[in-house]
C-alpha atoms as a PDB file:
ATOM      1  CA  UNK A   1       0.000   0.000   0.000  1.00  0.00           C
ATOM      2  CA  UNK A   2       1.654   3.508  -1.144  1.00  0.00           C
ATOM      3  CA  UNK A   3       1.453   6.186   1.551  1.00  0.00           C
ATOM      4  CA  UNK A   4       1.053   4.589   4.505  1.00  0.00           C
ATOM      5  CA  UNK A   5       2.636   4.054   7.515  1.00  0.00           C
ATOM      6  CA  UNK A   6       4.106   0.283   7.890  1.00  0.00           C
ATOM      7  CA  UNK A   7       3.781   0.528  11.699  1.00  0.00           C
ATOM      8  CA  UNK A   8       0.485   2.357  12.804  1.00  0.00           C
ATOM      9  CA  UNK A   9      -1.445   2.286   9.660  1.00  0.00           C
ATOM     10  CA  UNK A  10      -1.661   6.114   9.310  1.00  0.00           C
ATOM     11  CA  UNK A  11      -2.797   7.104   5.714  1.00  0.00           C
ATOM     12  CA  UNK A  12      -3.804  10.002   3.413  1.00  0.00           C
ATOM     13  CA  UNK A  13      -6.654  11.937   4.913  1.00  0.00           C
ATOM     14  CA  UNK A  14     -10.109  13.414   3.026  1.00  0.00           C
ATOM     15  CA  UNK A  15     -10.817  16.814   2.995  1.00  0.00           C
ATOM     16  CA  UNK A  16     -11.445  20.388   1.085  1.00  0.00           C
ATOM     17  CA  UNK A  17     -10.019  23.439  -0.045  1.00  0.00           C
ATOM     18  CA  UNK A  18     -11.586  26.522   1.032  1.00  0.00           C
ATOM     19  CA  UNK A  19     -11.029  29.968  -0.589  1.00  0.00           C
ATOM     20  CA  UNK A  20     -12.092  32.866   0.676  1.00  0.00           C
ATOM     21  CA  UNK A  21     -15.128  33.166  -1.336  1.00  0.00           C
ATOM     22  CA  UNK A  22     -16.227  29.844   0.220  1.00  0.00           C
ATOM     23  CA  UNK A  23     -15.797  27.727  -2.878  1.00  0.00           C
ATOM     24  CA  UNK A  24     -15.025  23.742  -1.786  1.00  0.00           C
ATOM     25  CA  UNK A  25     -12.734  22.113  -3.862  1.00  0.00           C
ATOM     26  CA  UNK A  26     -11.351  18.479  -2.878  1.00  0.00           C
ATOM     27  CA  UNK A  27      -7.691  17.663  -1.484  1.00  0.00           C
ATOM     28  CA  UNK A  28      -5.919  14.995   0.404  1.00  0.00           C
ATOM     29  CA  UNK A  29      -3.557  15.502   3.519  1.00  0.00           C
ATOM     30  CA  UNK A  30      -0.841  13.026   3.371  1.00  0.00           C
ATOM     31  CA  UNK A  31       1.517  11.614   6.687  1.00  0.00           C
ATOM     32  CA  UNK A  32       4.671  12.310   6.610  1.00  0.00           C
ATOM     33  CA  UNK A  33       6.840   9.269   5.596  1.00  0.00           C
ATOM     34  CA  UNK A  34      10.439   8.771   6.022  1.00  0.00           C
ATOM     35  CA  UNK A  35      12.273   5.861   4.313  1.00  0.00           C
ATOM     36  CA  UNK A  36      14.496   4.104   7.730  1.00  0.00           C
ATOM     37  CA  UNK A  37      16.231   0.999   7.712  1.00  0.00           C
ATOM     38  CA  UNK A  38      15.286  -0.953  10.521  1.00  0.00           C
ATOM     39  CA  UNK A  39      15.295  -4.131  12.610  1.00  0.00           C
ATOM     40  CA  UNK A  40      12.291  -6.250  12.462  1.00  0.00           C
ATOM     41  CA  UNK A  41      12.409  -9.691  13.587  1.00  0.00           C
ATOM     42  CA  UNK A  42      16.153  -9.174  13.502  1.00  0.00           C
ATOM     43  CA  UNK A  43      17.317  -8.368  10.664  1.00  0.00           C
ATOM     44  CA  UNK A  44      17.570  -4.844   9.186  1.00  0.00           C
ATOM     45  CA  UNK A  45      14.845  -4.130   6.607  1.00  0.00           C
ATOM     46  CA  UNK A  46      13.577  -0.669   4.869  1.00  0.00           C
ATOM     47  CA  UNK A  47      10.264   0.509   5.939  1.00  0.00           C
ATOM     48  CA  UNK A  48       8.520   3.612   5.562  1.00  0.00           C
ATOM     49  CA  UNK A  49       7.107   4.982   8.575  1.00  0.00           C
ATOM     50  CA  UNK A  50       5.325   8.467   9.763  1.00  0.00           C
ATOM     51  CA  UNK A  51       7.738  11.004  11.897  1.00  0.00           C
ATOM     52  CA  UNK A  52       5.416  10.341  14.579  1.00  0.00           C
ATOM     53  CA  UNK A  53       6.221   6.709  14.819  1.00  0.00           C
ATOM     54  CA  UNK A  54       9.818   7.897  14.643  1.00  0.00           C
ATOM     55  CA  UNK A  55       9.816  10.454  17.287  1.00  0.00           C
ATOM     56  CA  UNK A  56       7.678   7.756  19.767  1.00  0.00           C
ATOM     57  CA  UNK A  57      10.563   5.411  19.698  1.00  0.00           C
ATOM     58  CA  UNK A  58       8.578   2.765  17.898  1.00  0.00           C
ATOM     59  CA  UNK A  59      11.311   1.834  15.421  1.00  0.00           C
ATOM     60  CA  UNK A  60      14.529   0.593  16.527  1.00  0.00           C
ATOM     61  CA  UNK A  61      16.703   1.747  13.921  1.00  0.00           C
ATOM     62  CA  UNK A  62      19.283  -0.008  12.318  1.00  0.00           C
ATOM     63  CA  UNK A  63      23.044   1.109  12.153  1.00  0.00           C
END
């Protein structure tokens, strides 16, 4: 699955534009996904994972 978070499952996110005249126009808000090698089930592997998952200590990174 493209643009999601291989640990919590975060994904894009549904919304709209809004100008000032009020006009509603569709977008996406997408997580913030950072390519990290690391250890699962002990051996390094590359995952991509949301900062938030990174800051939390969830990954143990790989050297």
């Amino acid at each position: 699955m493209a643009r999601v978070c291989e640990l919590c499952g975060k994904g894009p996110v549904a919304g709209h534009n809004v100008s000032h005249a009020n006009n509603k126009t569709p977008r996406r808000w997408y997580p913030n996904l950072q390519r990290v090698r690391a250890i699962v089930d002990g051996a390094p592997r590359r995952l991509r994972v949301c900062t938030r998952c990174l800051k939390s200590n969830r990954v143990v990174k790989a050297s």
